[in-house]
Protein backbone atom coordinates (compact mmCIF):
# COMPACT_ATOMS: atom_id res chain seq x y z
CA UNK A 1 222.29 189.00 71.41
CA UNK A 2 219.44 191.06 69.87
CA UNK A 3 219.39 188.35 66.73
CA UNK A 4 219.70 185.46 69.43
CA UNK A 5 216.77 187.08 70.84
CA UNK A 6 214.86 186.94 68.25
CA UNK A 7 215.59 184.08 66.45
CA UNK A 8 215.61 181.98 69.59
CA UNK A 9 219.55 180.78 69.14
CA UNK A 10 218.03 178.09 67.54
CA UNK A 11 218.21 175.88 70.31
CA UNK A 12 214.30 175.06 71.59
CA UNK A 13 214.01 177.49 74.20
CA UNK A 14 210.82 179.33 74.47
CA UNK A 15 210.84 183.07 74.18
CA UNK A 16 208.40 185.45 76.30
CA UNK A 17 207.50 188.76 75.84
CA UNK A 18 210.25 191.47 77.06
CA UNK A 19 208.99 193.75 79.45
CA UNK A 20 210.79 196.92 80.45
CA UNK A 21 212.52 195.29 83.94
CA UNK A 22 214.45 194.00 80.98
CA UNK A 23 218.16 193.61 82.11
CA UNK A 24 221.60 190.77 81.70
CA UNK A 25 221.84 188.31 84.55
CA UNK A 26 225.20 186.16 84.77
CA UNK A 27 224.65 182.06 85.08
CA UNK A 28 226.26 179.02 86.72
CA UNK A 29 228.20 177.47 84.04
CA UNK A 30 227.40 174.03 84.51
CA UNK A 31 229.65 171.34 82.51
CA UNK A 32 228.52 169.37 78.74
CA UNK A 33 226.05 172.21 78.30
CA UNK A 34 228.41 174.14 75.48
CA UNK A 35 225.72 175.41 73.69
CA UNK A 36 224.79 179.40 73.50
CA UNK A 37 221.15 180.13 75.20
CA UNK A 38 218.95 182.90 75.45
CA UNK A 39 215.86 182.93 77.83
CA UNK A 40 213.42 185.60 78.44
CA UNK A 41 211.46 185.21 81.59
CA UNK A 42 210.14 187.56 84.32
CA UNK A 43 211.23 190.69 82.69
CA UNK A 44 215.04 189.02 82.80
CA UNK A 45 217.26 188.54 79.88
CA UNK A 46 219.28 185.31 80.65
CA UNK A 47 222.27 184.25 78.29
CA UNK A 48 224.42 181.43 78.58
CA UNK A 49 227.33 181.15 76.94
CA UNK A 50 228.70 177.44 77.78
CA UNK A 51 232.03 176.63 77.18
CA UNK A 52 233.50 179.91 75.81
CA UNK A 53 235.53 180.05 79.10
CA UNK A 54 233.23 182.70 80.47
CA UNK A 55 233.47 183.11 84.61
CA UNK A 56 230.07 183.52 86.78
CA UNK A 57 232.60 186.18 88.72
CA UNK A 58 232.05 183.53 92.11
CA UNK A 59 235.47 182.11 91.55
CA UNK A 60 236.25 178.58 89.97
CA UNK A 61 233.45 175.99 89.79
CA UNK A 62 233.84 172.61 91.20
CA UNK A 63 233.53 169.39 89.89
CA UNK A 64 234.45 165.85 91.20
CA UNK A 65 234.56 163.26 88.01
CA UNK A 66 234.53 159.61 89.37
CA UNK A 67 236.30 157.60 86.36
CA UNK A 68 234.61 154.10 85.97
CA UNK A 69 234.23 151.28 83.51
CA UNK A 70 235.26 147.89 82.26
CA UNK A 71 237.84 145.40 83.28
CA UNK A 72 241.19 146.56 82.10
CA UNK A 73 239.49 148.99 79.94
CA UNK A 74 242.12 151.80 81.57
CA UNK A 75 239.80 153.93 83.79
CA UNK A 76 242.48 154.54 86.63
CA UNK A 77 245.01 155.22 83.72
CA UNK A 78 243.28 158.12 82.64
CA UNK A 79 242.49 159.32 85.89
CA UNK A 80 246.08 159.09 86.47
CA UNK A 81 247.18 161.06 83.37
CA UNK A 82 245.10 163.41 83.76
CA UNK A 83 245.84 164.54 87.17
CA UNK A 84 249.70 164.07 86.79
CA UNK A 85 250.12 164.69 82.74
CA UNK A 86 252.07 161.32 82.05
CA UNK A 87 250.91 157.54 81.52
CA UNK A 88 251.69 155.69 85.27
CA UNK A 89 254.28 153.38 84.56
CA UNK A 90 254.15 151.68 87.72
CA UNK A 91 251.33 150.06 89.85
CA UNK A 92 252.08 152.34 92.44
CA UNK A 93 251.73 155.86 90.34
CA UNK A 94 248.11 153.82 89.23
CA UNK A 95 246.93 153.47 92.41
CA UNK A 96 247.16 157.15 93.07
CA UNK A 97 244.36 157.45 90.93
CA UNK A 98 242.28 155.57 93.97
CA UNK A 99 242.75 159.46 95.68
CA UNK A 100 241.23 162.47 94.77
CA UNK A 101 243.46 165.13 92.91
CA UNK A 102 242.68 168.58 91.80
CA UNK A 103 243.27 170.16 88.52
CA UNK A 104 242.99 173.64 88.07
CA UNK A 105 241.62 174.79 84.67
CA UNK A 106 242.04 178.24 84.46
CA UNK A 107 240.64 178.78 81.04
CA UNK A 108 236.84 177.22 81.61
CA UNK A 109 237.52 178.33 85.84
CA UNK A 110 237.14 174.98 86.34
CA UNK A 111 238.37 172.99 89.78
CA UNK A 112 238.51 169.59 88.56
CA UNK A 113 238.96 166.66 91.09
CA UNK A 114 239.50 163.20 90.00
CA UNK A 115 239.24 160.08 91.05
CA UNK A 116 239.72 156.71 89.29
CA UNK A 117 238.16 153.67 90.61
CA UNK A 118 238.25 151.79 87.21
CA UNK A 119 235.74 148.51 87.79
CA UNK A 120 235.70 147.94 91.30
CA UNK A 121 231.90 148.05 91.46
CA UNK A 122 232.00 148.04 95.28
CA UNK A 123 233.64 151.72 95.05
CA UNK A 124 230.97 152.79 92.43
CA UNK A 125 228.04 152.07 95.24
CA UNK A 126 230.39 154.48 97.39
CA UNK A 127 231.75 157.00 95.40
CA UNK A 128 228.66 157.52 92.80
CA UNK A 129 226.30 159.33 94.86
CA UNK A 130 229.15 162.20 95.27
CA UNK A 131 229.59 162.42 91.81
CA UNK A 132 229.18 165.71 89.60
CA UNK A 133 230.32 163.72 86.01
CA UNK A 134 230.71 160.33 85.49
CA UNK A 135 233.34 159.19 83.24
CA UNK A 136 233.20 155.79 81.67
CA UNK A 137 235.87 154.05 80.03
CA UNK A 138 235.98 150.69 77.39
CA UNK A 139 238.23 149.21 75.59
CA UNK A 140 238.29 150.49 71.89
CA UNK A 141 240.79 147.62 71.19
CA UNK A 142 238.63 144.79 72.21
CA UNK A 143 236.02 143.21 70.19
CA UNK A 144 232.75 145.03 71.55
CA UNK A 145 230.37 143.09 74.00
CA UNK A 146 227.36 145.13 74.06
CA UNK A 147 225.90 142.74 76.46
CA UNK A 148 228.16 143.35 78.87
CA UNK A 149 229.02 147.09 78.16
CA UNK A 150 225.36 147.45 78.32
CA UNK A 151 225.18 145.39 82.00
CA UNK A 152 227.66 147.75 83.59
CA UNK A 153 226.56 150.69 82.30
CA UNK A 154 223.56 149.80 83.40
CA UNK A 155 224.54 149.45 87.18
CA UNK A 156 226.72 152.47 86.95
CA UNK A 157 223.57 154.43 85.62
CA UNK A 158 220.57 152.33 87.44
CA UNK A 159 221.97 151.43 90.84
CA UNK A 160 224.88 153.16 92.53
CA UNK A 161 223.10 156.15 93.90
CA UNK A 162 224.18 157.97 90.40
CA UNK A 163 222.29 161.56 91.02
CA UNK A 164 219.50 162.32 88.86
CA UNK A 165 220.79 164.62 85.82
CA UNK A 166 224.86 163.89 86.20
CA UNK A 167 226.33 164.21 82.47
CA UNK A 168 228.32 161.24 81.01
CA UNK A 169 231.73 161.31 78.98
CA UNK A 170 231.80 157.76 77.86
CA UNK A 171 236.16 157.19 76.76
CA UNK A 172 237.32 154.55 74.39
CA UNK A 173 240.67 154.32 75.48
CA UNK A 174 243.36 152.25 73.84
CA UNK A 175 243.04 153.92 70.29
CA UNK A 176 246.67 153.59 69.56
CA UNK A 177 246.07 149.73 69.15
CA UNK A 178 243.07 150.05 66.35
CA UNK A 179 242.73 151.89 63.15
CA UNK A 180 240.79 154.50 62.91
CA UNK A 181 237.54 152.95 60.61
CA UNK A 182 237.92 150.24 63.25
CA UNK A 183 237.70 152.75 66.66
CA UNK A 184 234.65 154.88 64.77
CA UNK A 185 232.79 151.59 64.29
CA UNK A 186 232.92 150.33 68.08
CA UNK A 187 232.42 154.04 68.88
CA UNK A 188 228.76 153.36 67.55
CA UNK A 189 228.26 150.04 68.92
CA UNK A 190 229.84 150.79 72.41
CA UNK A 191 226.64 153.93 72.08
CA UNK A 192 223.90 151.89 71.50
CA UNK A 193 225.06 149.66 74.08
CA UNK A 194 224.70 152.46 76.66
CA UNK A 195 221.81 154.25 75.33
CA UNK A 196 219.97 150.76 75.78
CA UNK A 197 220.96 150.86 79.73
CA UNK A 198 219.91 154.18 80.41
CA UNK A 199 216.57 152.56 80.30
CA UNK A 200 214.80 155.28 78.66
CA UNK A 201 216.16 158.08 80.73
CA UNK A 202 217.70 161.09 79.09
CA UNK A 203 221.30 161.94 79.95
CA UNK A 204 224.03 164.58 78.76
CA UNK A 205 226.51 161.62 76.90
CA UNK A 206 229.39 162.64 75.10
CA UNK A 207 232.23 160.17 73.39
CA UNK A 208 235.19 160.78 72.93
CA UNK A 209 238.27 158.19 71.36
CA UNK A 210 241.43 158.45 73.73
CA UNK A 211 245.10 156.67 74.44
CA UNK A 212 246.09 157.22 77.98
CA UNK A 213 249.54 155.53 76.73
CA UNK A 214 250.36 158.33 74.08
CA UNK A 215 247.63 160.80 75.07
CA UNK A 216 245.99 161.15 71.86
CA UNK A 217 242.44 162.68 72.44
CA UNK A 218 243.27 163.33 75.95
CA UNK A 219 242.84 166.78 75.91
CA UNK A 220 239.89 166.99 73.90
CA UNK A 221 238.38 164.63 76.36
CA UNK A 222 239.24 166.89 79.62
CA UNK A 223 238.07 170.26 77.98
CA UNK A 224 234.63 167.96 77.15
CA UNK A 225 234.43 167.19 80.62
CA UNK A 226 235.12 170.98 81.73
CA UNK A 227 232.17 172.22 79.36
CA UNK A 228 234.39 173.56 76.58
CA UNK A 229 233.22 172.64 73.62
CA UNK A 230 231.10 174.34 71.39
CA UNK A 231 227.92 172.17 69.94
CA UNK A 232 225.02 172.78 68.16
């Protein structure tokens, strides 16, 4: 921590002077951020270590994920699998997704509720506003529209009451029906798409490339949306 100090942790943050009030203060983990921080400020040493499964001792943090995104893209899918662990195989088990469910991640203390409203945009205007991570979901199978990826985005981002500062996980679902070259490629396209509709507003974004069929990627994707992984 004395290195980080000094060196800054390499991550922007300005350093003061110590002063002798010098002491450790714990820190809300808050989710995407996975990166380790050190601020000195008002004679307080603050250190963040973000997705290292480290508890703020106040018991398990919550965080309500609405899942949104194109038409057939397989939002409510992976809603559903992640809050029950298997693909639905019936239109029923999908529309459970439409409910909130819990997850309990123990490792990154973590409360994780769910809900998957896929591209029902009337929901998004009602469910946004509530929302603590937003979770959009294309089709990595499809030919890419950016136009349209971009549009939606756009009104997910611009015009549902989407709170100021809510991180992204953008999910390109369906990689079990593409190549790999193939999913990387779209991966790109499908970003510049949605960089273009945040209309020059900075957001936490993260991709990740995902089956909710076989559940490849799956769990990288969930412990992204919990805050653990470790970026620099």
């Amino acid at each position: 921590l004395k290195l980080a100090a000094a060196r800054g942790c390499g991550v922007g943050l300005p350093i003061l002077p110590p002063t002798p009030a010098l002491r450790a203060s714990r820190v809300p983990r808050q989710p995407f951020d996975c990166r380790c921080s050190v601020l000195l400020r008002c004679g307080r040493l603050r250190v963040d270590l973000m997705g290292l499964g480290a508890s703020n001792g106040e018991g398990p943090q919550e965080l309500r994920a609405v899942f949104v995104g194109m038409p057939k893209a397989g939002a409510k899918s992976i809603a559903a699998r992640i809050s029950t662990g298997q693909f639905p195989a019936t239109a029923e088990e999908l529309a459970t997704s439409l409910e909130w469910r819990k997850l309990s991640r123990n490792f990154e203390q973590v409360d994780l509720h769910v809900l998957g409203i896929g591209s029902r945009r009337d929901l998004w205007e009602q469910h946004l506003p509530s929302a603590q991570a937003l979770v959009f979901v294309l089709d990595v199978g499809a030919d890419t529209d950016a136009d349209a990826i971009s549009d939606a985005a756009g009104v997910a981002l611009q015009q549902c009451g989407l709170p100021r500062g809510v991180p992204i996980l953008v999910l390109l679902n369906k990689a079990d029906s593409v190549d790999a070259d193939t999913a990387e490629q779209r991966k790109g396209l499908a970003a510049a798409a949605i960089g273009a509709a945040c209309g020059g507003a900075v957001r936490q974004c993260r991709f990740c490339v995902v089956s909710a069929r076989n559940g490849d990627g799956m769990d990288e994707a969930v412990r992204a949306l919990c805050g653990n992984t470790l970026t620099f």
